[in-house]
Protein backbone atom coordinates (compact mmCIF):
# COMPACT_ATOMS: atom_id res chain seq x y z
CA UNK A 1 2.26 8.30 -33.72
CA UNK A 2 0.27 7.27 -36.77
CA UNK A 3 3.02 5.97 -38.02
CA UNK A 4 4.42 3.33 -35.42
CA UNK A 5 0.87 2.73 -35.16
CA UNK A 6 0.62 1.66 -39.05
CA UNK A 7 4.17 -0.05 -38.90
CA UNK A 8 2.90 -2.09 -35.89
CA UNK A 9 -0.85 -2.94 -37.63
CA UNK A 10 1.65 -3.93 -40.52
CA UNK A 11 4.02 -6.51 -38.37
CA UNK A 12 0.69 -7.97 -36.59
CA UNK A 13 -0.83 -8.70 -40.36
CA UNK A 14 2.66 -9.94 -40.94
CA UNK A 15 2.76 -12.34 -37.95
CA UNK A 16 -1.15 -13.75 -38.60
CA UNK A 17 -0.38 -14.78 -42.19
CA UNK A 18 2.87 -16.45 -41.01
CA UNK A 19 1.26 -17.99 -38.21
CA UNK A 20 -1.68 -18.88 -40.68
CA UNK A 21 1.05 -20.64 -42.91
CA UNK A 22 2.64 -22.37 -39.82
CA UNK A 23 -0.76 -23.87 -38.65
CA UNK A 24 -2.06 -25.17 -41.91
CA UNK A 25 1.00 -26.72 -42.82
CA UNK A 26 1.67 -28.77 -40.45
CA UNK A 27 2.78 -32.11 -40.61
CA UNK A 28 3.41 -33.83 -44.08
CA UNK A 29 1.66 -30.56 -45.54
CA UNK A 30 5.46 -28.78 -44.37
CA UNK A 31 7.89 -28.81 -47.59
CA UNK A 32 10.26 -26.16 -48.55
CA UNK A 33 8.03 -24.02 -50.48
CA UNK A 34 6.01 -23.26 -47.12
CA UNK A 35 9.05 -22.94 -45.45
CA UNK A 36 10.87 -20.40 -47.39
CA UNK A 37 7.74 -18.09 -47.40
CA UNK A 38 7.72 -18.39 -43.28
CA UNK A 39 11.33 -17.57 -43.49
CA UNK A 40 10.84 -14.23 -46.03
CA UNK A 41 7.94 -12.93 -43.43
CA UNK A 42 10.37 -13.16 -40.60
CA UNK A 43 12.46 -11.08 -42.85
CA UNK A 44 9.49 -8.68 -43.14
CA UNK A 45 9.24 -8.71 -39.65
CA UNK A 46 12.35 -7.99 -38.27
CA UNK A 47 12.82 -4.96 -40.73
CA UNK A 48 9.75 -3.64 -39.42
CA UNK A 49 10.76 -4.26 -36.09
CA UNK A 50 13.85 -2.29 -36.60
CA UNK A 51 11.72 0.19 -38.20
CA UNK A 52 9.75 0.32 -35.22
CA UNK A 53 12.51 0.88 -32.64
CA UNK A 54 13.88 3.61 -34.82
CA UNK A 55 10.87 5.38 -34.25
CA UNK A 56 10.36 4.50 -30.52
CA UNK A 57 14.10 6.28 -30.25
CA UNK A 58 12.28 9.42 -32.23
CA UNK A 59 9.62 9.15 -29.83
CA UNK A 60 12.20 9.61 -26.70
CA UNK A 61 13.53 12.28 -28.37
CA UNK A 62 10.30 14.14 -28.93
CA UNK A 63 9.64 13.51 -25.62
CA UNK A 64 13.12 15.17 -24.02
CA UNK A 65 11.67 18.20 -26.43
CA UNK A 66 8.23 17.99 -24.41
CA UNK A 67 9.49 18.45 -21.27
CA UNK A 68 10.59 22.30 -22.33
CA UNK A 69 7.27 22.76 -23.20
CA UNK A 70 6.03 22.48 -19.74
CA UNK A 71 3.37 25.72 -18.52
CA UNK A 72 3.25 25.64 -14.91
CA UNK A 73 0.47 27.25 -14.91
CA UNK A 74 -1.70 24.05 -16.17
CA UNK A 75 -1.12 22.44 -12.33
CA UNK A 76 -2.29 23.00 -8.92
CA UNK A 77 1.33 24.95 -7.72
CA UNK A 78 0.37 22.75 -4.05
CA UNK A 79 0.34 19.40 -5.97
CA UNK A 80 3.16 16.93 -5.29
CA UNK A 81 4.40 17.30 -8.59
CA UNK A 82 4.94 21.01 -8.68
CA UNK A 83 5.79 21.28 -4.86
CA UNK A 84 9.02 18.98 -5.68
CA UNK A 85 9.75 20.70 -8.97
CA UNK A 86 9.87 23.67 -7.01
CA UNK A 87 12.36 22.46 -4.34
CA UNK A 88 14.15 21.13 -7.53
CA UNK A 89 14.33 24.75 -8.85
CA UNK A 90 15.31 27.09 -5.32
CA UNK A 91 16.00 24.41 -2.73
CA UNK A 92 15.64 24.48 0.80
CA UNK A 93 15.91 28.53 1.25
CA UNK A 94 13.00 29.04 -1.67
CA UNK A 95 10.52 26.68 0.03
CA UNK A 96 7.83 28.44 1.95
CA UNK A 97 6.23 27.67 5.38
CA UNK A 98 3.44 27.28 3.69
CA UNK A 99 4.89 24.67 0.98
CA UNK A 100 6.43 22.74 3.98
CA UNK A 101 3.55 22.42 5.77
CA UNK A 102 1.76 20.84 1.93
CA UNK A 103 4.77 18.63 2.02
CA UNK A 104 4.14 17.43 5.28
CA UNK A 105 0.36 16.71 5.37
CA UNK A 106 -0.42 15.86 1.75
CA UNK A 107 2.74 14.30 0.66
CA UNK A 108 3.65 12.31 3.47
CA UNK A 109 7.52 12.86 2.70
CA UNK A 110 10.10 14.13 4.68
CA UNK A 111 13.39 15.89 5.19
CA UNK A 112 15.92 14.17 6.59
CA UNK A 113 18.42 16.27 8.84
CA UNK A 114 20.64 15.91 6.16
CA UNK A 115 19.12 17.92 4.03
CA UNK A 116 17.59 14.99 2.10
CA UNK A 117 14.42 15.12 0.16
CA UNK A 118 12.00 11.81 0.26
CA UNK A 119 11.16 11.94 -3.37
CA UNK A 120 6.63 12.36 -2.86
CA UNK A 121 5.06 8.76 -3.18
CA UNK A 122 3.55 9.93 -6.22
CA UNK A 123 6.77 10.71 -8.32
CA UNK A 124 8.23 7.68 -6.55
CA UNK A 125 5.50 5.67 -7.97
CA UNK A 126 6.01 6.73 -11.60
CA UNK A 127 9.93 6.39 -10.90
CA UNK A 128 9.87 2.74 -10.18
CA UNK A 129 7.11 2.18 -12.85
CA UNK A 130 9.85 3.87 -15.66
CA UNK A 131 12.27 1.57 -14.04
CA UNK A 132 10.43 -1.46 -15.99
CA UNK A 133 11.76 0.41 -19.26
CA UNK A 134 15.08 -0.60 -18.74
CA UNK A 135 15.26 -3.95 -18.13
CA UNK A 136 13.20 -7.34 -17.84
CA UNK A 137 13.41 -8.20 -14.10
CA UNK A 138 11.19 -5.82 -12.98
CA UNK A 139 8.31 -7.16 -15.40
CA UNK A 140 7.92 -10.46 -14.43
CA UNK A 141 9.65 -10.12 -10.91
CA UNK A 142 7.18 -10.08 -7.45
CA UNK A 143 7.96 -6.38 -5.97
CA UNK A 144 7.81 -6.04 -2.33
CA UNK A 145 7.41 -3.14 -0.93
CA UNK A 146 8.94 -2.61 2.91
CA UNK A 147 8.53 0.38 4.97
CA UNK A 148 11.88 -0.16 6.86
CA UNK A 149 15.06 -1.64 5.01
CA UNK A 150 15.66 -3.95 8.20
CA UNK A 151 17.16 -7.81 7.24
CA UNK A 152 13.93 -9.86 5.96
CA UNK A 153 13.67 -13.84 5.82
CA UNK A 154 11.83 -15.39 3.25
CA UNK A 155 10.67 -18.72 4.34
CA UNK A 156 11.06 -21.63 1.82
CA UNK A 157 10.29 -25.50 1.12
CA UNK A 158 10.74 -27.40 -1.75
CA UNK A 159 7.76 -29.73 -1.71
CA UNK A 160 8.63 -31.06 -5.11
CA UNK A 161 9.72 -34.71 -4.05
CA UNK A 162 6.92 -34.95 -1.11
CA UNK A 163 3.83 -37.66 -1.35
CA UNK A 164 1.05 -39.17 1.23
CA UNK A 165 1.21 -42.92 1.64
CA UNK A 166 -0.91 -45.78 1.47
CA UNK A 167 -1.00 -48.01 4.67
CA UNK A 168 -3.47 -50.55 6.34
CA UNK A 169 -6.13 -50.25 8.77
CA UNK A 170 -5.45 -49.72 12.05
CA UNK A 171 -1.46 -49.05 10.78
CA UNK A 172 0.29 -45.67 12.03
CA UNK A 173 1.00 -42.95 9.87
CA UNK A 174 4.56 -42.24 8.81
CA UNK A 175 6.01 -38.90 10.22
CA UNK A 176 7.53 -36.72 6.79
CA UNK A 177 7.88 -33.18 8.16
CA UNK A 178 8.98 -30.79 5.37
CA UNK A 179 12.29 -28.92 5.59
CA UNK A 180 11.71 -25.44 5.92
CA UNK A 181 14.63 -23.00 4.52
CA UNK A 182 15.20 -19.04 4.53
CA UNK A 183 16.28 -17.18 1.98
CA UNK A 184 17.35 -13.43 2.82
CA UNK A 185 16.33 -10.50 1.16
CA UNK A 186 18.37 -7.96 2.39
CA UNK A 187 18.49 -4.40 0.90
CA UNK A 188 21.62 -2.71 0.05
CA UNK A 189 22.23 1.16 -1.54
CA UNK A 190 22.09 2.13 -4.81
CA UNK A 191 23.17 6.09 -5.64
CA UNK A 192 22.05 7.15 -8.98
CA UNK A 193 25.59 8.99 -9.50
CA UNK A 194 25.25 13.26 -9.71
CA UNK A 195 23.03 14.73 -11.91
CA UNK A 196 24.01 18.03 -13.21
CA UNK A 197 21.65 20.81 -14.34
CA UNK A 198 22.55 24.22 -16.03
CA UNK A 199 21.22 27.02 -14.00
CA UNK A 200 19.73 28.12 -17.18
CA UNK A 201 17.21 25.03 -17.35
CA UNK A 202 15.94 25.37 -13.41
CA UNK A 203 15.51 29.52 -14.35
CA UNK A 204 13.75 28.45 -16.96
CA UNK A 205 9.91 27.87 -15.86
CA UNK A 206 8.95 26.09 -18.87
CA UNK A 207 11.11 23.56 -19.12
CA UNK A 208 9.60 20.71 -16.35
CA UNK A 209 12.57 20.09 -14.29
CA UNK A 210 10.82 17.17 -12.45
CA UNK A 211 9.82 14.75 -15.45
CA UNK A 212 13.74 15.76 -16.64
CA UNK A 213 15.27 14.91 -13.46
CA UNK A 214 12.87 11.79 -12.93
CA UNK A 215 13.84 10.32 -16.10
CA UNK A 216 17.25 10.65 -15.65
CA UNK A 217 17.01 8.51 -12.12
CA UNK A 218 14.91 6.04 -13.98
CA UNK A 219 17.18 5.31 -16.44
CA UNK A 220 20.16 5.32 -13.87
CA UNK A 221 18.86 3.50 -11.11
CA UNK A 222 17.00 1.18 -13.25
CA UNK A 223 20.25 -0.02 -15.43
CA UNK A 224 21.75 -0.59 -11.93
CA UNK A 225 19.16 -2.54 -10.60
CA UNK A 226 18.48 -4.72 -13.79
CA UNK A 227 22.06 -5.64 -14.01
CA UNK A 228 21.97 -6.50 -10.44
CA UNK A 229 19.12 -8.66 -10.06
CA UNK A 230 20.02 -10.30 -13.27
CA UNK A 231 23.70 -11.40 -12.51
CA UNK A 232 24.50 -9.54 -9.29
CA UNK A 233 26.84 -11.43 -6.60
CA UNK A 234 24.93 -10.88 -3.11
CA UNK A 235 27.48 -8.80 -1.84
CA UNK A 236 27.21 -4.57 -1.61
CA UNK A 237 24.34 -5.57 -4.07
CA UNK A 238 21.46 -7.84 -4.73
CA UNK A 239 21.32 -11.54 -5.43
CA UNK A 240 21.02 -12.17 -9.13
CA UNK A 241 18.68 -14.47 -10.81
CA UNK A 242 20.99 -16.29 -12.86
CA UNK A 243 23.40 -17.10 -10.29
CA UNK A 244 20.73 -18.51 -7.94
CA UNK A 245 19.00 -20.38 -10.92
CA UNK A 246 20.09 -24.25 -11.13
CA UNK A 247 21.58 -25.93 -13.90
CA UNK A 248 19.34 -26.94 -16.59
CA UNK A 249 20.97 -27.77 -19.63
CA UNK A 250 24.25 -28.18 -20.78
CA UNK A 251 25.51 -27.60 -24.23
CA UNK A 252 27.29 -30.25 -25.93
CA UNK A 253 30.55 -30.29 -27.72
CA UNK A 254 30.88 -27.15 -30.10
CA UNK A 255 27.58 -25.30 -28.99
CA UNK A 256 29.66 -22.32 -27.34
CA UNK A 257 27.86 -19.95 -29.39
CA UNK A 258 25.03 -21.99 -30.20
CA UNK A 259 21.93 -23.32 -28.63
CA UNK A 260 19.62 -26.48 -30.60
CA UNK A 261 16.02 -27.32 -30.42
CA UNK A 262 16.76 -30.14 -28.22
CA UNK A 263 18.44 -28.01 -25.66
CA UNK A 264 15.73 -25.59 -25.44
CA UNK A 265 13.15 -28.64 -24.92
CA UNK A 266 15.22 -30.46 -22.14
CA UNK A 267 15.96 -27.01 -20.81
CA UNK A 268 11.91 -26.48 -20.29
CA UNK A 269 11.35 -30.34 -18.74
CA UNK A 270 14.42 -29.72 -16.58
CA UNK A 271 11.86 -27.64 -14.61
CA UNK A 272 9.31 -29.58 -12.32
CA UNK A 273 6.14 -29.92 -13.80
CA UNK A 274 4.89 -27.72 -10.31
CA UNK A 275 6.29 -24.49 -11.53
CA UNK A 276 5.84 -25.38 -15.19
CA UNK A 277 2.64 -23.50 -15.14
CA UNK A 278 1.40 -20.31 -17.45
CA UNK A 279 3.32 -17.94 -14.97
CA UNK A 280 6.77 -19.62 -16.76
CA UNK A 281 9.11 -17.27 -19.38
CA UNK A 282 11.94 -17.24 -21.37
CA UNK A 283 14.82 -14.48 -20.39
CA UNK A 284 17.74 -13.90 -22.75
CA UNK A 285 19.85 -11.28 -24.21
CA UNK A 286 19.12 -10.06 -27.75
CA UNK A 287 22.20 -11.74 -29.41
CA UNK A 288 20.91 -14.89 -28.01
CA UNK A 289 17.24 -14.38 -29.66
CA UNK A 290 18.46 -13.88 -33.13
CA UNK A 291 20.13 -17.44 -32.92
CA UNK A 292 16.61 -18.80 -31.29
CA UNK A 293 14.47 -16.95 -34.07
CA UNK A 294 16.11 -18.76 -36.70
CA UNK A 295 15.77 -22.52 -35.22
CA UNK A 296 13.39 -25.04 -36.89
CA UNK A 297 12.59 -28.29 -35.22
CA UNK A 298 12.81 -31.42 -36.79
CA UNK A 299 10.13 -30.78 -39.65
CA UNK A 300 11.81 -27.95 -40.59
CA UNK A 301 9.45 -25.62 -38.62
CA UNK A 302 10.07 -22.76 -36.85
CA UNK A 303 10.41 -23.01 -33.12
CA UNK A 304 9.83 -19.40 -32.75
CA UNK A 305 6.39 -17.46 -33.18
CA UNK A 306 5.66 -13.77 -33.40
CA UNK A 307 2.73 -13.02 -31.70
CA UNK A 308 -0.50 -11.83 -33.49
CA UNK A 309 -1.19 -8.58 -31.59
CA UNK A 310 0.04 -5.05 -32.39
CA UNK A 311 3.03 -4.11 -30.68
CA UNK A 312 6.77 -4.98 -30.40
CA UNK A 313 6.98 -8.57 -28.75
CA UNK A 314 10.54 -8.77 -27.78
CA UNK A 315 12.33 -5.60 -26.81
CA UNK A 316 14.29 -4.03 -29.56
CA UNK A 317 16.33 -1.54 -28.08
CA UNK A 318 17.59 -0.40 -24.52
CA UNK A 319 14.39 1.92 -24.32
CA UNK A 320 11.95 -0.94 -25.03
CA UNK A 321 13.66 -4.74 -23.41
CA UNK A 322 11.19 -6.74 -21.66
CA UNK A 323 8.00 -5.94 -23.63
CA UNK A 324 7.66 -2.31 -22.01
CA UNK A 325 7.25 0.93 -24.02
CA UNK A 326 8.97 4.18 -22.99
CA UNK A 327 6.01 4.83 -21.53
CA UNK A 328 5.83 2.39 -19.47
CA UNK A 329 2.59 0.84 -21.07
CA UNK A 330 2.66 -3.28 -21.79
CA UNK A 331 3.32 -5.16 -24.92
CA UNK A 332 2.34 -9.02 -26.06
CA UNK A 333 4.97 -11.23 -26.28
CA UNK A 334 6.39 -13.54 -29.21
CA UNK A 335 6.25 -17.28 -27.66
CA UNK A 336 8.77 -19.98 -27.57
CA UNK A 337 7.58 -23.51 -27.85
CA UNK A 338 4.43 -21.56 -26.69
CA UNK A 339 6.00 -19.27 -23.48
CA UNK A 340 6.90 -15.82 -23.64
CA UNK A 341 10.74 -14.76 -24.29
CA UNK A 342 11.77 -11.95 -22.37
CA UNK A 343 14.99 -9.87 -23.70
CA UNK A 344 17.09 -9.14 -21.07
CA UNK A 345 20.69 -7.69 -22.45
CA UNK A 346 22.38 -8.31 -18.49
CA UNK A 347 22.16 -11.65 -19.57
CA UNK A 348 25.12 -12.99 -21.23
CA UNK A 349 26.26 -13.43 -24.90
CA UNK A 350 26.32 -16.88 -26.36
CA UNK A 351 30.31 -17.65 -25.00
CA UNK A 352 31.85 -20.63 -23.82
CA UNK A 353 30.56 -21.78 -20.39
CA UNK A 354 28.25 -18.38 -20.56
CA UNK A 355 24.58 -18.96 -18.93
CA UNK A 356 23.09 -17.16 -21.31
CA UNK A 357 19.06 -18.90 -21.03
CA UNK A 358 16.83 -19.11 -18.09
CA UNK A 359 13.14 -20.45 -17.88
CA UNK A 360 11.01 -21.32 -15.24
CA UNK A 361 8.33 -19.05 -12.78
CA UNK A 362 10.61 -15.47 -12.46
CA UNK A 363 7.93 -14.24 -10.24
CA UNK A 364 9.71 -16.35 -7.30
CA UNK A 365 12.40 -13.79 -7.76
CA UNK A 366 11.53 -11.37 -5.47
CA UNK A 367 12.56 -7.55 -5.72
CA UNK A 368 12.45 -5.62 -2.72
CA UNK A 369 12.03 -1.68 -2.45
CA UNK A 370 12.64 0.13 0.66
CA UNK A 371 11.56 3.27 2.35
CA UNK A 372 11.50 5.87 0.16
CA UNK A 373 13.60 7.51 -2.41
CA UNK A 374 15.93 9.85 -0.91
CA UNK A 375 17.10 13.30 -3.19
CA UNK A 376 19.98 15.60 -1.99
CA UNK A 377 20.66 18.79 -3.72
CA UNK A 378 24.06 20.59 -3.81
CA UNK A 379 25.16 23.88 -4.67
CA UNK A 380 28.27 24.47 -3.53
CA UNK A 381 31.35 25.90 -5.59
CA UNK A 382 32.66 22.90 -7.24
CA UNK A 383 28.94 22.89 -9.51
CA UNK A 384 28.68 26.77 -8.89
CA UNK A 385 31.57 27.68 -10.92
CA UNK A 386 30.19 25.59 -14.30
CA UNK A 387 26.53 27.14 -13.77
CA UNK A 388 25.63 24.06 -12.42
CA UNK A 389 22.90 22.94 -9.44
CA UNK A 390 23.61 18.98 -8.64
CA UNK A 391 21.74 16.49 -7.30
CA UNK A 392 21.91 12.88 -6.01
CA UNK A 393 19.22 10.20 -5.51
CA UNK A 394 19.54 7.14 -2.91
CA UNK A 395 17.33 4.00 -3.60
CA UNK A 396 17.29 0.71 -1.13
CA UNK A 397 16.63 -2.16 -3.02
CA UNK A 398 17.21 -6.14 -2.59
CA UNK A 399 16.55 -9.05 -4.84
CA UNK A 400 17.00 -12.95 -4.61
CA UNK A 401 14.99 -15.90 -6.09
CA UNK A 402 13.34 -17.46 -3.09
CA UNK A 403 13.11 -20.73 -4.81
CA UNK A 404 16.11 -22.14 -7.03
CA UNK A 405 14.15 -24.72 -8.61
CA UNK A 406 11.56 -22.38 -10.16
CA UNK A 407 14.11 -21.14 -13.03
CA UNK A 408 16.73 -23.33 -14.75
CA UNK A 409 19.26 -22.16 -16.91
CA UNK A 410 21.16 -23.34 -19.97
CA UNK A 411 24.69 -23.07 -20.14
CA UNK A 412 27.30 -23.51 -23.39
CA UNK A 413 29.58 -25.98 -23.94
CA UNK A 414 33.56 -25.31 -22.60
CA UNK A 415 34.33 -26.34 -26.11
């Protein structure tokens, strides 16, 4: 840990003295001396970067290796966490009376008839927290949470165009009544596919077969929903961001894998100056952000800044896209033309035609979570005879961005 920590004190000194060069250079100070230093520190900095994600991957892996070094005996066998690892391990025929009647009155789970397991609202909790780990939407998304998974309007206005009026004394007021809209967030199913586990691992009472099992739904359900409320089509799955974002920008001829300053600027202004606010981001996929980090304006100055703070600012790696650790905890952000970039890799590659850049307020996409997180265990003889104890999680989820002109995208030329 001392280590990422040091590589990560290392890229923030990094980022201050390029910053440092950036700011007191401005202007007719800017020559390329100046400049090829700033561009030699973003070397720096991506190699540590890359140094950085290589040990965030270690980190997973040390972590996989801490869950079989769970002792059972460090938590209260009644808590939530240790009444589902048990159900985990033996099922419905190993749970007590006694470990029912915990479910039901400090849990407030249930079973369903089909022999489903509500996954506790603690687990649940840290579930949908890990989800952030594996994808951007979920980190700068509003999440709604809905007890029943019935259809849900979202009212909507766009008051962007509206003004009062000036008029005379004794003159009657002009009637402008604002169009109201609706925009649905419906919830659809999303199964987390089967997850098989060796008898040998639930026999095993050291190895913590709920943290294993929860990360494995986090990572499933999560990659599923991210892709979904990034480009998903509305139907058997949730509305995607980018194809309920509005055109912003268009490439010209020849930018099909490229983007300019120019675009990026018109890209941000094609947003109204009512959403423009702090609340505003950058989302792209990674291949997209190492064309960005490389553009200079017209001074010859880079358009991109790494941030000062320690941490990883854009998301290196699957583990770590959208400024989230694999612990879930937050990182700062590198800016764009002073707003945070996101990496998202469900957005699309630089290609011809490909949307590939959105900016405006994400937090009018809204995400919805249902009920509750539904487990189902199996053990019959298809899993039986490889040694095997399966299990399959249901989530209810919905997206859709309530108001299409809070995010813009950019799209590449056809040519």
């Amino acid at each position: 840990m001392k280590s990422i920590q040091a590589l990560r004190e290392r890229r923030a000194a990094k980022a201050t003295e390029a910053r440092t060069l950036i700011d007191d250079n401005a202007g007719e100070k800017w020559n390329a001396s100046v400049s090829g230093q700033v561009d030699a520190l973003y070397a720096e900095i991506d190699a540590i970067e890359d140094q950085i994600g290589k040990h965030q991957r270690q980190i997973e892996i040390e972590g996989d290796a801490a869950i079989q070094t769970f002792n059972p005996k460090d938590h209260d066998p009644n808590s939530p966490k240790m009444l589902f690892n048990k159900w985990l391990r033996v099922g419905d025929q190993g749970m007590t009376n006694e470990d029912w009647a915990n479910i039901r009155n400090t849990m407030s789970t249930t079973i369903g008839s089909e022999g489903g397991y509500s996954v506790p609202s603690e687990i649940a909790g840290q579930l949908y927290e890990a989800m952030k780990a594996f994808g951007a939407m979920r980190a700068v998304a509003d999440i709604i949470p809905t007890a029943t998974g019935r259809p849900l309007s979202y009212p909507t206005s766009d008051g962007t165009s509206e003004t009062g009026e000036w008029i005379a004394q004794n003159t009657t007021a002009t009637a402008s009544d604002p169009t109201f809209g609706t925009a649905t967030l419906n919830v659809f199913k999303a199964s987390s596919k089967i997850v098989a586990v060796p008898f040998e691992l639930l026999q095993d009472s050291m190895i913590d077969v709920e943290a294993f099992v929860r990360k494995r739904l986090a990572q499933r359900i999560g990659r599923l929903g991210n892709t979904a409320f990034t480009v998903g089509t509305g139907t058997t799955q949730p509305d995607g961001v980018v194809p309920k974002a509005t055109l912003g920008k268009t490439g010209t001829t020849g930018q099909t894998l490229t983007i300019i300053y120019d675009d990026i600027v018109d890209l941000i202004h094609s947003v109204d100056p009512a959403y423009r606010s702090s609340n505003c981001s950058f989302m792209a996929s990674d291949s997209l952000i190492k064309v960005i980090r490389k553009l200079k304006d017209s001074a010859n100055m880079p358009i991109w800044l790494p941030n000062r703070n320690n941490g990883i600012g854009l998301g290196v790696n699957g583990a770590n896209d959208g400024g989230y650790t694999a612990a879930g905890d937050s990182v700062p952000f590198d800016t764009l033309l002073g707003y945070p970039i996101y990496v998202n890799n469900d957005m699309a590659v630089p290609a011809a035609n490909a949307k590939s850049l959105i900016f405006g307020n994400l937090s009018y996409y809204k995400i919805r979570d249902a009920m509750e997180v539904q487990m189902f265990r199996f053990t019959d003889s298809a899993y039986t005879k490889l040694g095997q104890v399966a299990f399959l999680a249901w989530a209810r989820m919905g997206g859709n961005l309530v108001d299409t002109n809070a995010v813009k995208y950019y799209a590449h030329s056809a040519t």
